[in-house]
C-alpha atoms as a PDB file:
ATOM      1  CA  UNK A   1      78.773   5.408 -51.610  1.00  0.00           C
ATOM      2  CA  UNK A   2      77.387   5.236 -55.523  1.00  0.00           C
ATOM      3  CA  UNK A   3      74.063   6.151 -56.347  1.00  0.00           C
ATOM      4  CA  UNK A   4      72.356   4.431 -59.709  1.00  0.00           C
ATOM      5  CA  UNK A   5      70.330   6.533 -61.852  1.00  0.00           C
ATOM      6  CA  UNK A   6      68.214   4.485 -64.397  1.00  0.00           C
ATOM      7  CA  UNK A   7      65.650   7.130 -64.884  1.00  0.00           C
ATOM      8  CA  UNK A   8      66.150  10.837 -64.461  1.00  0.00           C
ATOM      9  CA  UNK A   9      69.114  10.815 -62.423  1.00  0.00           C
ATOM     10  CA  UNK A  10      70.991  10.082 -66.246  1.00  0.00           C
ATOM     11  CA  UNK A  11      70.193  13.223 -67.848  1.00  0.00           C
ATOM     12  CA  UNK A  12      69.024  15.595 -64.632  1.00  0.00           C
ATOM     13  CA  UNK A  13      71.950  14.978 -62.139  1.00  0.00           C
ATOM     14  CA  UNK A  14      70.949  17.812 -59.269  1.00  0.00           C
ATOM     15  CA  UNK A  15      73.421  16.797 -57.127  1.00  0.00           C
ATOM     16  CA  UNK A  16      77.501  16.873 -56.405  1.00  0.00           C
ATOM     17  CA  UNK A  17      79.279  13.497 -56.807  1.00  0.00           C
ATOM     18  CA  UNK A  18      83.132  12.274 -57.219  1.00  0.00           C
ATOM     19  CA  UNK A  19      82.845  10.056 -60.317  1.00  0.00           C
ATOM     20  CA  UNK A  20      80.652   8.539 -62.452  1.00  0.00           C
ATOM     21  CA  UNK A  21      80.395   5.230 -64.129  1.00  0.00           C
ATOM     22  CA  UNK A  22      77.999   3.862 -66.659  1.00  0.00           C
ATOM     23  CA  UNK A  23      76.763   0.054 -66.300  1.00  0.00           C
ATOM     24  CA  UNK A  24      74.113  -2.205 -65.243  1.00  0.00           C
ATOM     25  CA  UNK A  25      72.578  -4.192 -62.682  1.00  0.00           C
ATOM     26  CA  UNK A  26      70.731  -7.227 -63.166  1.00  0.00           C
ATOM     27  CA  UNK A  27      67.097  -8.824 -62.706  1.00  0.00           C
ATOM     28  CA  UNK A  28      65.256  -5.706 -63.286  1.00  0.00           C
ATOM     29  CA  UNK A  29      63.361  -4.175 -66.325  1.00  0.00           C
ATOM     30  CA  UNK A  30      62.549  -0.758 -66.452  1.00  0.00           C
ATOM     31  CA  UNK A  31      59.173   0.285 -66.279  1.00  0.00           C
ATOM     32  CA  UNK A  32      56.805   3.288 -66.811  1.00  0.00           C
ATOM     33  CA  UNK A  33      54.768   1.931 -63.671  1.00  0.00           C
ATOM     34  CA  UNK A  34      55.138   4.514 -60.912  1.00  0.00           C
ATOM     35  CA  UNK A  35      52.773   7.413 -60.549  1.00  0.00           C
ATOM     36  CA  UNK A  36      54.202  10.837 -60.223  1.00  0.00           C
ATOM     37  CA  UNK A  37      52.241  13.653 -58.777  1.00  0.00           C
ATOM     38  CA  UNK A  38      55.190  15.410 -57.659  1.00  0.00           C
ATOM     39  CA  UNK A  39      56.852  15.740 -60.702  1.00  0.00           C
ATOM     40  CA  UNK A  40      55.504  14.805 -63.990  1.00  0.00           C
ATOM     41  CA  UNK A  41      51.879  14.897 -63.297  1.00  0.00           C
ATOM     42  CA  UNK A  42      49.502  15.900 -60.444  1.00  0.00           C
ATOM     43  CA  UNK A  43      47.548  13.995 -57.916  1.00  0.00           C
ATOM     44  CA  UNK A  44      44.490  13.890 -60.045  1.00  0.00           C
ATOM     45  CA  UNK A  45      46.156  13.086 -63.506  1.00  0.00           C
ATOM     46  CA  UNK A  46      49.607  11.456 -62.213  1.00  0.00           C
ATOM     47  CA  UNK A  47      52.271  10.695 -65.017  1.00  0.00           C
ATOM     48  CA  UNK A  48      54.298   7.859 -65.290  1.00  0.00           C
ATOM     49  CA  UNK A  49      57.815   7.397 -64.403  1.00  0.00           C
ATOM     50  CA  UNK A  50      60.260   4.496 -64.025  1.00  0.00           C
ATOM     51  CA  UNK A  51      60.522   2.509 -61.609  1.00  0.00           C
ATOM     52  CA  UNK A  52      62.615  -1.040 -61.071  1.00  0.00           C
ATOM     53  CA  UNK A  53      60.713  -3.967 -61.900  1.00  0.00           C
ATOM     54  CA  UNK A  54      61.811  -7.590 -60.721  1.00  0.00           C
ATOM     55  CA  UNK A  55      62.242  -9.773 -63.723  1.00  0.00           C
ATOM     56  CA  UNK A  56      65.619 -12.280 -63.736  1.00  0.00           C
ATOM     57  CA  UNK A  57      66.018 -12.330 -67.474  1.00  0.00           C
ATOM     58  CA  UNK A  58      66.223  -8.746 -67.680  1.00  0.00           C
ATOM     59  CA  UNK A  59      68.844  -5.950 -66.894  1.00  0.00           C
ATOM     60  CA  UNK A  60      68.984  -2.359 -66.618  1.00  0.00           C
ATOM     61  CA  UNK A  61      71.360   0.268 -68.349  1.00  0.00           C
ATOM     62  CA  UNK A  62      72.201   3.559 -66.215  1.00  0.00           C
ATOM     63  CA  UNK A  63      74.726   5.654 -64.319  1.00  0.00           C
ATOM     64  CA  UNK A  64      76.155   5.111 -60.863  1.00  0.00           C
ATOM     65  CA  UNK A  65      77.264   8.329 -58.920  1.00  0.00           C
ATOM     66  CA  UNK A  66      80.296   8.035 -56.597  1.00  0.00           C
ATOM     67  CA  UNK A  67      79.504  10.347 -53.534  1.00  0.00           C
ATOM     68  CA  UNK A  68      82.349  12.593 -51.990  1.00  0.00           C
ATOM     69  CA  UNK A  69      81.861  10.891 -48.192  1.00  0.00           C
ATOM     70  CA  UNK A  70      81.599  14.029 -46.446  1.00  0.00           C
ATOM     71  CA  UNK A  71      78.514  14.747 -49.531  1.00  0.00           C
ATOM     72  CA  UNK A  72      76.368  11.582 -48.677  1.00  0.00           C
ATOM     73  CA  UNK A  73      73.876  13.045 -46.125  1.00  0.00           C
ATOM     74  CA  UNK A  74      72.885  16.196 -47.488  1.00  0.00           C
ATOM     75  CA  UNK A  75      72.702  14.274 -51.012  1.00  0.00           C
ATOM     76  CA  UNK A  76      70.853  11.130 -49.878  1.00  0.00           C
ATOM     77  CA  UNK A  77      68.541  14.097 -47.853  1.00  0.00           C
ATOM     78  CA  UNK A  78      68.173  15.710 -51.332  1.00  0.00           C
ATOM     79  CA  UNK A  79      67.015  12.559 -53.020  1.00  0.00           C
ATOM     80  CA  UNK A  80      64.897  11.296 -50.216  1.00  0.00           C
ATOM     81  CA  UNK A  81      62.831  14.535 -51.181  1.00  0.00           C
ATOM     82  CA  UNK A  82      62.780  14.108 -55.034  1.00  0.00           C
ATOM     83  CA  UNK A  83      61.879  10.603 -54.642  1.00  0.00           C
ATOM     84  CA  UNK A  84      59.654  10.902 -52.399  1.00  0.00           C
ATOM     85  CA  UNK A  85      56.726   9.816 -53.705  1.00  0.00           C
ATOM     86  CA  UNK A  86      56.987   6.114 -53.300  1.00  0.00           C
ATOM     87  CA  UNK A  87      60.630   5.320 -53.783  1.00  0.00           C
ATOM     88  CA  UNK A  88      62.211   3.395 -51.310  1.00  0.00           C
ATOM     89  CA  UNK A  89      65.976   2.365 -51.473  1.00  0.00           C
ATOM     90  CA  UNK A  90      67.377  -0.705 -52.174  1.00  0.00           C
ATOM     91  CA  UNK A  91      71.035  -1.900 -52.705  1.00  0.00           C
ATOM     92  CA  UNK A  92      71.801  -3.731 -55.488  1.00  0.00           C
ATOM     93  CA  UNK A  93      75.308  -5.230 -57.833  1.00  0.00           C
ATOM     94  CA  UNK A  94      76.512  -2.864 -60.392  1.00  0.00           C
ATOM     95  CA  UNK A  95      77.980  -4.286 -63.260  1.00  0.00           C
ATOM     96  CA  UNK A  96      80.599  -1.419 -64.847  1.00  0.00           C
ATOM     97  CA  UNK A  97      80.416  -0.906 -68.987  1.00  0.00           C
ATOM     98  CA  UNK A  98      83.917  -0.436 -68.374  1.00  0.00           C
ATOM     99  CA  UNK A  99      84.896  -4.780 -68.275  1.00  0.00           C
ATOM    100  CA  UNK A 100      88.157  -3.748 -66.487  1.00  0.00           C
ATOM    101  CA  UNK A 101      86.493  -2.953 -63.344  1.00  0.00           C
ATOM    102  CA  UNK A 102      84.806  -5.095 -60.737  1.00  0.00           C
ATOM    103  CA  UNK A 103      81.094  -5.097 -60.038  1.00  0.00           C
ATOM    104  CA  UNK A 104      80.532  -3.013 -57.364  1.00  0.00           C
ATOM    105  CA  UNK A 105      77.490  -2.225 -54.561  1.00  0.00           C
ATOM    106  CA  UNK A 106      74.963   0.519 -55.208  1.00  0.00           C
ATOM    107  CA  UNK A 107      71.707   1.920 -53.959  1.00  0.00           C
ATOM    108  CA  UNK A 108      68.733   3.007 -56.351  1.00  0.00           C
ATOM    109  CA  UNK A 109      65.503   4.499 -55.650  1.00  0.00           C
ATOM    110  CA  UNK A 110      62.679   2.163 -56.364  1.00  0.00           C
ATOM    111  CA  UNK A 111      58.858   2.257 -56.098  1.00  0.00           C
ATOM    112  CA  UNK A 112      56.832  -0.967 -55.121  1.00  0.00           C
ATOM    113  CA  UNK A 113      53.695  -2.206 -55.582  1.00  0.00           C
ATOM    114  CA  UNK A 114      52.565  -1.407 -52.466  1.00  0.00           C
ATOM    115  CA  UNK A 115      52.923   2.462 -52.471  1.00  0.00           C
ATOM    116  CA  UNK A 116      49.665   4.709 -52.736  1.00  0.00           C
ATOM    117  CA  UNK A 117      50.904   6.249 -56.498  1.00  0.00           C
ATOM    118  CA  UNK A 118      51.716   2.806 -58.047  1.00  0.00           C
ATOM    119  CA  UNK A 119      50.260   2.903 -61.628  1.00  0.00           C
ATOM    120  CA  UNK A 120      51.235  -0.532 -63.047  1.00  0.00           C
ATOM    121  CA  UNK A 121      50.999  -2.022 -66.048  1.00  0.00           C
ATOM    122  CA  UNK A 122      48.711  -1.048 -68.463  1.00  0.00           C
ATOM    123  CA  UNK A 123      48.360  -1.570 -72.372  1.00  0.00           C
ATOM    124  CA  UNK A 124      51.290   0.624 -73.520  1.00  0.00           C
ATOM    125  CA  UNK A 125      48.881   2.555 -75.964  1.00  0.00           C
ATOM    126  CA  UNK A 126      47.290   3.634 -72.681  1.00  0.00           C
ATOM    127  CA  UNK A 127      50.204   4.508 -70.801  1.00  0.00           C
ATOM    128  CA  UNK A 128      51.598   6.879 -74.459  1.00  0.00           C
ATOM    129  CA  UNK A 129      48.172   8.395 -73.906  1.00  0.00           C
ATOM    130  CA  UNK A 130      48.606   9.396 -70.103  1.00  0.00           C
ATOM    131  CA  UNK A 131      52.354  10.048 -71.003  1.00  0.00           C
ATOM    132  CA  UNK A 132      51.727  12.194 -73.576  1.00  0.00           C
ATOM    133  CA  UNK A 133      48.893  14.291 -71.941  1.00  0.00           C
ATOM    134  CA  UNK A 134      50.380  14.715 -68.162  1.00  0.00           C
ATOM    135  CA  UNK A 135      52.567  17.785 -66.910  1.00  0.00           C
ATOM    136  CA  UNK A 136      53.473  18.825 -63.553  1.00  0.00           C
ATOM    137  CA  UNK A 137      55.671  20.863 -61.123  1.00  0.00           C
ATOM    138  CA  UNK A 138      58.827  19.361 -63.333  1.00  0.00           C
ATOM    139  CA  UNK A 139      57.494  19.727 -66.499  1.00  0.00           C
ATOM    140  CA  UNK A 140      55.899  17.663 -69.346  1.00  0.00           C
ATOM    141  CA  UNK A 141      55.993  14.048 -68.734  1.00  0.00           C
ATOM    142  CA  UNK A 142      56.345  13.547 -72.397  1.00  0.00           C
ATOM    143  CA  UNK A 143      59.972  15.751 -71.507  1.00  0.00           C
ATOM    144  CA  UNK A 144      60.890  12.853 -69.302  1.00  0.00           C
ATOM    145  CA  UNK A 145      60.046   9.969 -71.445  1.00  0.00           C
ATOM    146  CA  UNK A 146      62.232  11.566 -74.686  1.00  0.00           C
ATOM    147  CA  UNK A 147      65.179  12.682 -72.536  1.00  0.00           C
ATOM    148  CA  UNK A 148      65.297   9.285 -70.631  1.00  0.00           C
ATOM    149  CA  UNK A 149      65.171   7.803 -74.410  1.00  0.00           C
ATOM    150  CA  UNK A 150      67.691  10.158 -75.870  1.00  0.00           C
ATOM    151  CA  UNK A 151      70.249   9.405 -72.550  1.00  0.00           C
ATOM    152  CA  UNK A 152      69.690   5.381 -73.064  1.00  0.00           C
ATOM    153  CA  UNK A 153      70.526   5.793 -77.245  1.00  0.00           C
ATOM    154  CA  UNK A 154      73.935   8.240 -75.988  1.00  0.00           C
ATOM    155  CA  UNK A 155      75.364   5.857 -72.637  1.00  0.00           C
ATOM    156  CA  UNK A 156      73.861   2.229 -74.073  1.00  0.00           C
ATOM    157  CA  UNK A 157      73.443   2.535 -77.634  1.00  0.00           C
ATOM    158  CA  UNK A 158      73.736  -1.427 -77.881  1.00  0.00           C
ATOM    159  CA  UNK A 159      71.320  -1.887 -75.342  1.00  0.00           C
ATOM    160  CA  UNK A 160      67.211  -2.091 -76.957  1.00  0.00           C
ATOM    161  CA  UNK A 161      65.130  -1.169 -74.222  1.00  0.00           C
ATOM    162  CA  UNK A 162      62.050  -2.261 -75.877  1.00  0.00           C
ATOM    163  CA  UNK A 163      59.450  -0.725 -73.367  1.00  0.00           C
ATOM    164  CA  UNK A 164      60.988   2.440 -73.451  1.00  0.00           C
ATOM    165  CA  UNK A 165      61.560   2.582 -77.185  1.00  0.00           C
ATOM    166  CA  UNK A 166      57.854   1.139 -78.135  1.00  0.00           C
ATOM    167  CA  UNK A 167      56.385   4.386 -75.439  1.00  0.00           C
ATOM    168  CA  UNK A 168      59.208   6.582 -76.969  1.00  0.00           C
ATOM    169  CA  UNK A 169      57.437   6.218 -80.778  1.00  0.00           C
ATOM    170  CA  UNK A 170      54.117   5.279 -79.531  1.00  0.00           C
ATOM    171  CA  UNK A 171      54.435   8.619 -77.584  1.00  0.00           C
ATOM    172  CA  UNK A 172      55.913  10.573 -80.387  1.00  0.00           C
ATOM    173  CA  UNK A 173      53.306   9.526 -82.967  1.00  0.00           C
ATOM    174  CA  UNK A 174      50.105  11.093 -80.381  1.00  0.00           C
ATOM    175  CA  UNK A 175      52.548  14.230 -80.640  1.00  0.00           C
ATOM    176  CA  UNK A 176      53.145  13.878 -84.483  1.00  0.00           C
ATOM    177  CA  UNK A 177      57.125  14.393 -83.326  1.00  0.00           C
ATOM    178  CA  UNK A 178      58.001  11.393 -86.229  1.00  0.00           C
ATOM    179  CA  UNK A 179      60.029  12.635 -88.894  1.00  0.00           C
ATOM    180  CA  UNK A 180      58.366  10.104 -91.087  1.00  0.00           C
ATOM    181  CA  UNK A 181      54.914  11.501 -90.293  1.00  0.00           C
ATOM    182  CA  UNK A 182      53.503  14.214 -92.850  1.00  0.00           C
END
């Protein structure tokens, strides 16, 4: 079994695994849409994490996880907890970096529409506001937004994930983190 990672799971891997793989899968865009009051935020100021967005012209750099078989239950048990918060699974196509291997099934945590801590859209100078200003049990949600930034540059530096790179500055300007700023 392979897990995907497209948010934390490619710079905050809690978990044992057998290999790992970098890739992609296909008609999704990532997304700062999912409320997190678990994590990055708390129920009455929820962050914003990632979350898998349908969209067929899109696709989505990450990491798949190879599970050891005898590993899958207490892992999947593990993840069912940290993405608990409206994540559901889903299985999906993997498409390896690596052009010598052969696309291959996965399952990724997703949040839809439907669950009680969907955020949505909202105008991105909005969402670098609530971004920059949320922390929770994990940490600064700000923290999550740079590392997921910094892991997309180092495992898909040919990849411009423009939502995540217009939050990343957008972010870093409300926390005068620019290098260009004086």
């Amino acid at each position: 079994m392979w897990v995907f990672g497209y948010g934390s799971l490619t710079w905050n891997v809690d978990f044992p695994y057998e290999d790992r793989c970098v890739g992609y899968v296909e008609g999704f865009a990532r997304r700062f849409w999912q409320g997190s009051i678990d994590h990055r935020g708390v129920p009455d100021a929820p962050g914003r994490v990632v979350t898998l967005v349908p969209d067929e012209k899109e696709h989505i750099w990450g990491i798949a996880y190879k599970l050891a078989e005898h590993q899958v239950a207490e892992v999947m048990s593990h993840l069912d907890h940290r993405e608990k918060c409206g994540y559901e699974t889903r299985e999906m196509l993997f498409h390896p970096k690596d052009t010598l291997l052969q696309p291959f099934q996965v399952t990724a945590y997703s949040a839809s529409s439907d669950n009680p801590w969907y955020l949505g859209p909202a105008p991105l100078e909005d969402m670098a506001t609530e971004i920059a200003t949320r922390c929770g049990p994990s940490g600064r949600n700000a923290e999550y937004l740079l590392k997921l930034a910094e892991s997309m540059r180092s495992i898909a530096p040919h990849h411009h994930d423009d939502h995540l790179y217009t939050l990343e500055e957008k972010v870093k300007r409300i926390l005068c983190l620019n290098d260009d700023d004086d």
